[in-house]
Protein backbone atom coordinates (compact mmCIF):
# COMPACT_ATOMS: atom_id res chain seq x y z
CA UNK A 1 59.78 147.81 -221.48
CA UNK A 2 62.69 146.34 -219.81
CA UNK A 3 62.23 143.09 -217.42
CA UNK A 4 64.93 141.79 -215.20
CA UNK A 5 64.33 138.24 -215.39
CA UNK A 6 65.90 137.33 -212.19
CA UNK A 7 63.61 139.10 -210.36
CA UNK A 8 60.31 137.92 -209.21
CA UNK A 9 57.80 138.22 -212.02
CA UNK A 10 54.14 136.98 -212.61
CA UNK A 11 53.79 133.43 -214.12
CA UNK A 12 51.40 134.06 -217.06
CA UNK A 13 49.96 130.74 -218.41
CA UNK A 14 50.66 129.78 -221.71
CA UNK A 15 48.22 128.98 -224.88
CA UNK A 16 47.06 125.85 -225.71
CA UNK A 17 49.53 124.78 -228.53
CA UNK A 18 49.46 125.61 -232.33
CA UNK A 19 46.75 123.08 -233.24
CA UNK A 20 49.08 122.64 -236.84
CA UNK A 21 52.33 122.27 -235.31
CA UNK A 22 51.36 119.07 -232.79
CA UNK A 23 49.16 118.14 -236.45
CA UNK A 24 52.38 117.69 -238.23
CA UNK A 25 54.29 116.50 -235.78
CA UNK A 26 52.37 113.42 -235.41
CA UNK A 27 51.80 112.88 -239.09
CA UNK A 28 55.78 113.37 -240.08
CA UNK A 29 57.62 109.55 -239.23
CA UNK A 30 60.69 109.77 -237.24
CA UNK A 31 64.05 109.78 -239.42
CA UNK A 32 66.86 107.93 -237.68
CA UNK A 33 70.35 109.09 -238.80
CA UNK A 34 73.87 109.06 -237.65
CA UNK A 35 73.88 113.14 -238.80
CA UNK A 36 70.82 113.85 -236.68
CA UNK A 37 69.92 112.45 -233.41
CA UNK A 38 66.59 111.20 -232.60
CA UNK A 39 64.93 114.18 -230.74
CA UNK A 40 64.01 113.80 -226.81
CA UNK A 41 63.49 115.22 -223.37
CA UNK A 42 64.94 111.78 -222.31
CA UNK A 43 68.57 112.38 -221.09
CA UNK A 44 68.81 108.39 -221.83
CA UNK A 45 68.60 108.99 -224.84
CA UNK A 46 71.90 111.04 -225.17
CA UNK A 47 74.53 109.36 -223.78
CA UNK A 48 77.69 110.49 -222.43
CA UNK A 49 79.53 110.76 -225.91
CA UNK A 50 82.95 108.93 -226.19
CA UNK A 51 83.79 111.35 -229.01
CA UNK A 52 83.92 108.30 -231.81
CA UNK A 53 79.72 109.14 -232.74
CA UNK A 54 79.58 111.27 -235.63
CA UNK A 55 77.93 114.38 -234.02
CA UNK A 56 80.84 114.17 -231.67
CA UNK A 57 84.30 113.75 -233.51
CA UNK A 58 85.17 117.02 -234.06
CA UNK A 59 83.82 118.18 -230.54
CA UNK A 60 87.37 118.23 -228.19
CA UNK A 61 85.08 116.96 -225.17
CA UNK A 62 87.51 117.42 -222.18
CA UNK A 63 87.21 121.27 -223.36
CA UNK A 64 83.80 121.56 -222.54
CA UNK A 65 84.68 121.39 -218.67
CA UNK A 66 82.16 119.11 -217.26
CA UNK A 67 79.31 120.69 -219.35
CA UNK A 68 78.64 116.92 -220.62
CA UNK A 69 77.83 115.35 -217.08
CA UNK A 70 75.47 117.50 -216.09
CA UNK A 71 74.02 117.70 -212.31
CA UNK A 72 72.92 120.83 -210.69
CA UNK A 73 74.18 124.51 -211.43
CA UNK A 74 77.30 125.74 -209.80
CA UNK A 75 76.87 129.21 -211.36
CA UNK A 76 73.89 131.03 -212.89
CA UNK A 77 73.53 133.59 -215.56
CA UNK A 78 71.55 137.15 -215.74
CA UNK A 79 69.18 137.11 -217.93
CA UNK A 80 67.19 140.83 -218.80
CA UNK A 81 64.88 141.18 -221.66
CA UNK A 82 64.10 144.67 -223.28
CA UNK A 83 60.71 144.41 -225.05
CA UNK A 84 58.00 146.77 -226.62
CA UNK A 85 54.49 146.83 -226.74
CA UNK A 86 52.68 143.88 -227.83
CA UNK A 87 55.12 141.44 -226.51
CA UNK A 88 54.86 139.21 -222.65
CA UNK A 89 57.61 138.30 -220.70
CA UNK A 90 57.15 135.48 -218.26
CA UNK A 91 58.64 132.73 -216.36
CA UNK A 92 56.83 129.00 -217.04
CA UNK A 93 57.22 125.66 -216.06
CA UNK A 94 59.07 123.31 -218.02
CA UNK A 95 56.09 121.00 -218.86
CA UNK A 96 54.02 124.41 -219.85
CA UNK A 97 56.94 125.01 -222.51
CA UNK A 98 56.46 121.05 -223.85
CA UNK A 99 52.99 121.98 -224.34
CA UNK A 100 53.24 124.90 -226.81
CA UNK A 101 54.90 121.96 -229.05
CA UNK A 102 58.20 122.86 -229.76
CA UNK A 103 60.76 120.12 -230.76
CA UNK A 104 62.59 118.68 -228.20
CA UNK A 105 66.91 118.51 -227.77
CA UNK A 106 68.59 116.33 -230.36
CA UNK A 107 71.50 117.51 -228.38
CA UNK A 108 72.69 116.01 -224.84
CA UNK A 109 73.91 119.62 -223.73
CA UNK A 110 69.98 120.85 -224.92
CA UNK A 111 68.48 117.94 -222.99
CA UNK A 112 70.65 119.23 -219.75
CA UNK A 113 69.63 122.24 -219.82
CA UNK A 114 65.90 121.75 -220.54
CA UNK A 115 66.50 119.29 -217.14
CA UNK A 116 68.21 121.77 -215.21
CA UNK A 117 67.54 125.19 -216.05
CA UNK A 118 64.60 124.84 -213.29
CA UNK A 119 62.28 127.52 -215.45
CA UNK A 120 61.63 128.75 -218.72
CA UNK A 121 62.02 132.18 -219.98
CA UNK A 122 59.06 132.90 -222.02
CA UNK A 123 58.92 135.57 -224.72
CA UNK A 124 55.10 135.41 -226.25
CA UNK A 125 54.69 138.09 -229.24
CA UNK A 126 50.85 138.46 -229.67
CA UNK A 127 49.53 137.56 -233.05
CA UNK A 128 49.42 139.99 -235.76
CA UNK A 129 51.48 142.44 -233.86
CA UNK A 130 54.00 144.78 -236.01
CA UNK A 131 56.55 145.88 -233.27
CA UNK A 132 58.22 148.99 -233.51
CA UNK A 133 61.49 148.11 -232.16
CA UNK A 134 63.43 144.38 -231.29
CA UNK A 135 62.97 142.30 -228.79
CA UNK A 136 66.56 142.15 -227.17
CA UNK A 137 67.06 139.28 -225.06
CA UNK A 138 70.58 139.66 -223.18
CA UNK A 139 72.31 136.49 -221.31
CA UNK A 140 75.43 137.57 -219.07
CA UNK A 141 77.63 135.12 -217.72
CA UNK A 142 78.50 136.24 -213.93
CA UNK A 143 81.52 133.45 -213.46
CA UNK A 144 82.92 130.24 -214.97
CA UNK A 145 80.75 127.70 -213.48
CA UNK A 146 78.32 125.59 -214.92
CA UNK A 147 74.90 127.31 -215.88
CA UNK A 148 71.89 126.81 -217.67
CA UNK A 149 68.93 128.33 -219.67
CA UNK A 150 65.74 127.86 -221.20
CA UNK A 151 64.34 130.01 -223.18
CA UNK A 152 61.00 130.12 -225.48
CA UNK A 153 60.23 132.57 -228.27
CA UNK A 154 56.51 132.73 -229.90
CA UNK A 155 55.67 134.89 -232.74
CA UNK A 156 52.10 134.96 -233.30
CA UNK A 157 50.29 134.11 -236.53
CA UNK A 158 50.51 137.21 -238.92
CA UNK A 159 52.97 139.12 -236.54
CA UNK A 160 55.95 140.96 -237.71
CA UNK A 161 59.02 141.02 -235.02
CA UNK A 162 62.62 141.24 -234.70
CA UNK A 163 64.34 139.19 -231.84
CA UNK A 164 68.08 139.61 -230.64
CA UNK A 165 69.39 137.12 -228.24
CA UNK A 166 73.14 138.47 -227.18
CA UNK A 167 75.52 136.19 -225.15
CA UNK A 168 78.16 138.24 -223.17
CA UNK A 169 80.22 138.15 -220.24
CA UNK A 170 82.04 134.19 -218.74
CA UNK A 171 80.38 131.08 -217.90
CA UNK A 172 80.16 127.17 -218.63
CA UNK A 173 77.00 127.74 -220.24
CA UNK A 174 74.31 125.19 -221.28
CA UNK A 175 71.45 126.78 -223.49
CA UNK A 176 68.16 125.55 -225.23
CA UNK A 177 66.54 128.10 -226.92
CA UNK A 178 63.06 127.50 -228.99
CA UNK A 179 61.46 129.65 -231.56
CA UNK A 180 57.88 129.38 -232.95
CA UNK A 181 56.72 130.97 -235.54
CA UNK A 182 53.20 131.35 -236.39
CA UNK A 183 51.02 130.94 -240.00
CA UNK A 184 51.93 134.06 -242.16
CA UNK A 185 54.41 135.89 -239.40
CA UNK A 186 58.13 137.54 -240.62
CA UNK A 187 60.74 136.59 -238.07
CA UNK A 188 64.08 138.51 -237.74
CA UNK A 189 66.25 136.32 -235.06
CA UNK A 190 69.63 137.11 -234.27
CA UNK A 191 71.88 134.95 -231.95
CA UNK A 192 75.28 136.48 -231.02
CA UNK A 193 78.03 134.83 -229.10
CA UNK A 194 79.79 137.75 -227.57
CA UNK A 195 81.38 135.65 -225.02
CA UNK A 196 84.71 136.25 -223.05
CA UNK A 197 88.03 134.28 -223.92
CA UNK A 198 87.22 132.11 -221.21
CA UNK A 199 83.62 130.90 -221.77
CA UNK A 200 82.19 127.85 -223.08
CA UNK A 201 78.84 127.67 -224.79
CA UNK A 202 76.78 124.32 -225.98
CA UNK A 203 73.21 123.87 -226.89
CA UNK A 204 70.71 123.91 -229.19
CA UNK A 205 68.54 126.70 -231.02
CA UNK A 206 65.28 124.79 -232.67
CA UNK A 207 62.86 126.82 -235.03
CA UNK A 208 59.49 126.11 -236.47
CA UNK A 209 57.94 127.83 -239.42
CA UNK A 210 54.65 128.64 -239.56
CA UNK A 211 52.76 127.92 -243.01
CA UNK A 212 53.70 130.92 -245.19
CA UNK A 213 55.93 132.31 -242.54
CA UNK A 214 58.98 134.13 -243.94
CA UNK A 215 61.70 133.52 -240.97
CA UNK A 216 65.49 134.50 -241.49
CA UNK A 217 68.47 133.89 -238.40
CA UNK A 218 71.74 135.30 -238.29
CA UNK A 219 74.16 133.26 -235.68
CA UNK A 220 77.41 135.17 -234.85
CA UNK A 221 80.28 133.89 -233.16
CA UNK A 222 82.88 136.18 -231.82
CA UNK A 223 84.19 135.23 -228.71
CA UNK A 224 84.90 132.30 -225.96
CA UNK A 225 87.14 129.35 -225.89
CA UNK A 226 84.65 126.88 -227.25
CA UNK A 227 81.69 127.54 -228.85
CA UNK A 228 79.54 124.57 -230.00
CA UNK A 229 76.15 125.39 -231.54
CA UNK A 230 73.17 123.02 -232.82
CA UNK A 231 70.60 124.57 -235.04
CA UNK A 232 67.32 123.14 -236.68
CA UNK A 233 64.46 124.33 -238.90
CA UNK A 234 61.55 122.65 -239.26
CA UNK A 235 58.05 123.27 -241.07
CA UNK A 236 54.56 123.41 -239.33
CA UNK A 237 52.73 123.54 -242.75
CA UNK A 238 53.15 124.36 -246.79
CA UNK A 239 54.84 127.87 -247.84
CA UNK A 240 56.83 128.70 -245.12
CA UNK A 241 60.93 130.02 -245.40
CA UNK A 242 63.60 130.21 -243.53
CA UNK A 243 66.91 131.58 -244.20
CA UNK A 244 70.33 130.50 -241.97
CA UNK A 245 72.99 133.16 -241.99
CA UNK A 246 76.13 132.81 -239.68
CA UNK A 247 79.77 133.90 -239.16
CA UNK A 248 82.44 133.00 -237.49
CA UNK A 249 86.21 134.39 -236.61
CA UNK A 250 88.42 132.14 -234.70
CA UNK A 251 91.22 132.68 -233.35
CA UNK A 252 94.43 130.62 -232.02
CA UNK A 253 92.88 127.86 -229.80
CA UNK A 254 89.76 128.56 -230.48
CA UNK A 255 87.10 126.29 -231.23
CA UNK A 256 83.59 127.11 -232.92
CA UNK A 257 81.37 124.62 -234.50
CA UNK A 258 78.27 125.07 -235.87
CA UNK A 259 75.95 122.36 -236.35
CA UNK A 260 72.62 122.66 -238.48
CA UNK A 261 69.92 120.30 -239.63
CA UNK A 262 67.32 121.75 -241.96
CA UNK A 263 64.10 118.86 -241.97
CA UNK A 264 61.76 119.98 -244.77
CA UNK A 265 58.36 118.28 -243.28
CA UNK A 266 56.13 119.84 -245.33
CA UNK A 267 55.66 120.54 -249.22
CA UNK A 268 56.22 123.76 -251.22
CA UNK A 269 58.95 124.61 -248.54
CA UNK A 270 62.03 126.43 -248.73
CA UNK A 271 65.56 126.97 -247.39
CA UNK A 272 68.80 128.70 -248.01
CA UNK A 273 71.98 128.27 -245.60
CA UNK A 274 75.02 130.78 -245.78
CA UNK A 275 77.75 130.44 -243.11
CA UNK A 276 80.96 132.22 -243.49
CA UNK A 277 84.04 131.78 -241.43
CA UNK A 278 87.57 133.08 -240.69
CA UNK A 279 90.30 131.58 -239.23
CA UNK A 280 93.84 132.72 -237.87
CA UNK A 281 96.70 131.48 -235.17
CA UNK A 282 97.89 128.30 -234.57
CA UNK A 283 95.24 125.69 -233.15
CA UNK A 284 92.38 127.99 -234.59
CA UNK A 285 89.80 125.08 -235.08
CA UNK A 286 86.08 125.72 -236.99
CA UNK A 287 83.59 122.57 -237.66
CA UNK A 288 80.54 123.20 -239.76
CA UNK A 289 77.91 120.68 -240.16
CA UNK A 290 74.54 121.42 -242.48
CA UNK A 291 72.60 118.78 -243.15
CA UNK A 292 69.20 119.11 -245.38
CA UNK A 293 66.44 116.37 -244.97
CA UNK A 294 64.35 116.38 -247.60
CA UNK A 295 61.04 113.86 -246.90
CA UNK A 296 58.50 111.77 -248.97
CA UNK A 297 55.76 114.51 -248.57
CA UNK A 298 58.49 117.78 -248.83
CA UNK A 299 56.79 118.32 -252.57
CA UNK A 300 58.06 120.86 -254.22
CA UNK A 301 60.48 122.33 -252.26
CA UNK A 302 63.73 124.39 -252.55
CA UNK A 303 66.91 124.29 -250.73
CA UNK A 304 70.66 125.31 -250.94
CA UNK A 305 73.44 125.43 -248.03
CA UNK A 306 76.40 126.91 -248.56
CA UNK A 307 79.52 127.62 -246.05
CA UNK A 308 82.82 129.69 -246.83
CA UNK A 309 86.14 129.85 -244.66
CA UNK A 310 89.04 132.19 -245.40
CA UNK A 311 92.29 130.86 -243.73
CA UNK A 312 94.45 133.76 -242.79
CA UNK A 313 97.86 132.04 -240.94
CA UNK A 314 99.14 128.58 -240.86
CA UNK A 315 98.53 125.95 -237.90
CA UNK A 316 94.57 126.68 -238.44
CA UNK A 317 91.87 123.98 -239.18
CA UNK A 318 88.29 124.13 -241.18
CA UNK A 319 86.16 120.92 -240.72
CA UNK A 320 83.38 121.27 -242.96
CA UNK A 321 80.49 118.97 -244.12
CA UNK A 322 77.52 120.05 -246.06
CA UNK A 323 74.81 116.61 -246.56
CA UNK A 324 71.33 116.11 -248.47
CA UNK A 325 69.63 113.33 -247.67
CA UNK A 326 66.09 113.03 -250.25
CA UNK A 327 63.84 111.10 -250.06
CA UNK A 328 61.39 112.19 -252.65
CA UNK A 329 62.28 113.12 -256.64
CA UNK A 330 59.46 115.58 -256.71
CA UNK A 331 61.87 119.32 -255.91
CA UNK A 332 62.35 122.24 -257.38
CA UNK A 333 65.56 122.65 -256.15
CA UNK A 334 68.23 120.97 -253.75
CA UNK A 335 71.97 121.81 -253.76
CA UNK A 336 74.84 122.40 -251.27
CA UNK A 337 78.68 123.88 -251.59
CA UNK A 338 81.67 124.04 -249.04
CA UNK A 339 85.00 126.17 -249.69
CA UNK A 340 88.08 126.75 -247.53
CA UNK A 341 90.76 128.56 -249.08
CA UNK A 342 93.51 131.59 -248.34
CA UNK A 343 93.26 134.68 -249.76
CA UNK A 344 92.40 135.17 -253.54
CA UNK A 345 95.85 136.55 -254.71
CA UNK A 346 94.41 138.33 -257.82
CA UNK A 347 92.82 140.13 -255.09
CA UNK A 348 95.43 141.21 -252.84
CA UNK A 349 97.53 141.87 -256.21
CA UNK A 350 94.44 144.63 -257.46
CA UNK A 351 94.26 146.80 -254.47
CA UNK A 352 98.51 146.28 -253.76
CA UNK A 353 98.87 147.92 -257.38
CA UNK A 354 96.46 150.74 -256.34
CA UNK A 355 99.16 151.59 -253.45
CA UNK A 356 97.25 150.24 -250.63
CA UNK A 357 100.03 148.12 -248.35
CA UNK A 358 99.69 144.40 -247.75
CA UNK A 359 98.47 144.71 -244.25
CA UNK A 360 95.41 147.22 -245.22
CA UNK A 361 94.66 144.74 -248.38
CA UNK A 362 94.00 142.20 -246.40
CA UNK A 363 92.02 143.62 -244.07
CA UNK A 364 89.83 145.25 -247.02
CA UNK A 365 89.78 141.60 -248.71
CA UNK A 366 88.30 139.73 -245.15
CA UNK A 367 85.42 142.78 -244.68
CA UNK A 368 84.39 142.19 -247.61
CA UNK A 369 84.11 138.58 -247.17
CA UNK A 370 81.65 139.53 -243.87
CA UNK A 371 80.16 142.81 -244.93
CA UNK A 372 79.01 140.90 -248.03
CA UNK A 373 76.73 138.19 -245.29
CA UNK A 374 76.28 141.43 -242.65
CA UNK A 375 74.22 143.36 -245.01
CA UNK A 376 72.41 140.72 -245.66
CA UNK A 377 70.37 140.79 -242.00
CA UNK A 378 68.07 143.25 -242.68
CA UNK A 379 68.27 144.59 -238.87
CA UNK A 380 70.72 147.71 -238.77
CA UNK A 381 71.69 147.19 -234.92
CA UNK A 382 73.00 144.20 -235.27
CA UNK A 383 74.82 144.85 -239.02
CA UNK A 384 76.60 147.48 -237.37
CA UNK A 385 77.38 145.44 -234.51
CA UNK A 386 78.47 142.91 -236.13
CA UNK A 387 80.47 145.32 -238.41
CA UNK A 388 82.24 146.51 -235.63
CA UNK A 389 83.44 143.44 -233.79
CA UNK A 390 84.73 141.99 -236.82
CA UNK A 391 86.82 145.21 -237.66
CA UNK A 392 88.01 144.80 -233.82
CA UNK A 393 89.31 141.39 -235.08
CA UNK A 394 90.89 142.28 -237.95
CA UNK A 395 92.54 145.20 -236.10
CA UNK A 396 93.88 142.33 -234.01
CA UNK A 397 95.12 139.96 -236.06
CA UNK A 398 96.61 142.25 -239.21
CA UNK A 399 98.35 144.57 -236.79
CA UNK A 400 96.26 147.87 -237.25
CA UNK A 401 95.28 151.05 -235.02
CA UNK A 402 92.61 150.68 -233.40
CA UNK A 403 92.07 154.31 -234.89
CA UNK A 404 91.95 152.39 -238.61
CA UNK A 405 88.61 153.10 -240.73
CA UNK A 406 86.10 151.14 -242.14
């Protein structure tokens, strides 16, 4: 089934919300931080940054070209959603998306576009559904104005589903995307940014886990001028999972940040992080911020973040900040690690001696760094799509035909 969002479609009304999700959220106390913004619908609430807060200082605000201030869209994007059986596809009302009780922005970009994207794009998977194929949601930039998007995904208690959400095409793009995840369902999400040179992406991806959900999120980003990405995780009861894959290539003047904040609100949860990240070409510029909040009633929980960059060429930059902040002594498990290095020489030296030239050992040495996180996803489509713009880069930027082998 294929739906063309932009055409007129039937409103279908959503559920009343997940009775444990709005539970939790009123039991769990508010956290104020400096790493992670009190989260609101209220645009007061998220000032214009000055670029001197925290969450802003490696952001280079005039680059996002008026994305900031807000006011009405200038430009709009397509979006088209291919979907099997078992799964609706509606437009709702903002204040119907509030009431399936999904967090709300901790990010001023998220806030605009919840505030301007005028509807919702509603993807509802039915509980205990086990789809045959992925949901592909595909968002196409049609210009470089400002635009905006909303979108909501619900997976059903017990359901089994994988979800692709592809960014292509130009745009000054503004993007809050929710995903709920019911009691006992396995989630597959993958967001790619597939943009254009030219484009500029902000906004805000927030998931919650069902109790003894399994979810696991790949975020891939290949393309546009600026790229800057807020994630969260939170937990709507005991057992649930999620794990946070993500690469990155950027190239000269280029800048990709990733932002995530995993807030374990619930006991016997757990987490694992892995971002990896390439950079090459003067001005190249990555920022990656994980941040783990472990609460008083998080019991018996596990986490670990992790994030990798491989510098490739001089004049590049890798900004990157892994926190913990725990509040309880009572885990099983809690640890973080950050490394940005060139390439391993021993390396380069072992397949050079096996006649392979320098130019084809370093290519070999960065897929590996990627394939190594790729074939981790689970969801062959997107490996091999992923696969494949990454060898595009490293075609680029080594010097190979285009005709060169995996």
């Amino acid at each position: 089934m294929s739906v063309q969002i932009d055409a007129p479609i039937e409103v279908v009304p959503a559920e009343a919300p997940n009775d444990s999700v709005a539970a939790v959220s009123a039991a769990v106390e508010t956290v104020a931080s400096h790493l992670h913004p009190v989260a609101s619908y209220d645009l007061a609430d998220h000032p214009l940054p000055t670029g001197r807060e925290e969450v802003w200082r490696f952001t280079p605000l005039k680059r996002l070209r008026g994305l900031l201030q807000g006011g009405d869209a200038q430009g709009e994007v397509e979006v088209a959603v291919d979907a099997p059986q078992g799964v609706t596809v509606s437009r709702i009302g903002a204040e119907e998306a509030r009431a399936l009780g999904g967090p709300a922005p901790v990010d001023r970009v998220a806030a605009l576009a919840a505030a301007h994207a005028g509807h919702v794009t509603f993807v509802d998977v039915a509980a205990e559904a086990q789809l045959d194929a992925p949901v592909v949601i595909t968002v196409t930039g049609t210009g470089a104005e400002r635009a905006y998007g909303n979108l909501v995904v619900r997976v059903g208690a017990f359901a089994k589903a994988i979800v692709v959400l592809e960014h292509r095409g130009s745009a000054v793009y503004a993007g809050n995307t929710t995903l709920l995840v019911g009691d006992g369902a396995q989630v597959e999400f993958a967001g790619l940014q597939l943009w254009e040179d030219d484009a500029v992406h902000g906004g805000q991806t927030s998931i919650v886990v069902g109790r003894d959900a399994e979810v696991r999120t790949i975020s891939a980003s290949l393309g546009g001028d600026l790229v800057r990405l807020v994630e969260t995780a939170e937990f709507s009861g005991p057992g649930g999972a999620v794990e946070q894959l993500g690469l990155y290539f950027v190239d000269a003047d280029q800048h990709i940040e990733h932002r995530l904040f995993v807030d374990h609100n619930a006991p016997k949860t757990r987490s694992n992080v892995d971002y990896r990240g390439a950079l090459q070409g003067e001005g190249a510029h990555s920022v990656w911020i994980g941040d783990v909040l472990i609460r008083k009633v998080a019991e018996g929980i596990e986490t670990y973040e992790s994030n990798k960059n491989l510098v490739l060429t001089d004049g590049c930059r890798a900004d990157s900040v892994p926190n913990l902040e725990i509040e309880t002594g009572d885990i099983a498990g809690a640890g973080h690690a950050s490394t940005t290095g060139r390439f391993d020489d021993e390396q380069l030296f072992y397949l050079r001696s096996r006649g392979i030239d320098e130019a084809e050992a370093r290519r070999l040495v960065v897929h590996g760094f990627f394939a190594d996180i790729i074939r981790r996803i689970g969801v062959a489509g997107v490996e091999e799509r992923l696969l494949e713009a990454v060898e595009a880069e490293l075609r680029v930027n080594v010097g190979l035909p285009t005709s060169s082998a995996v």
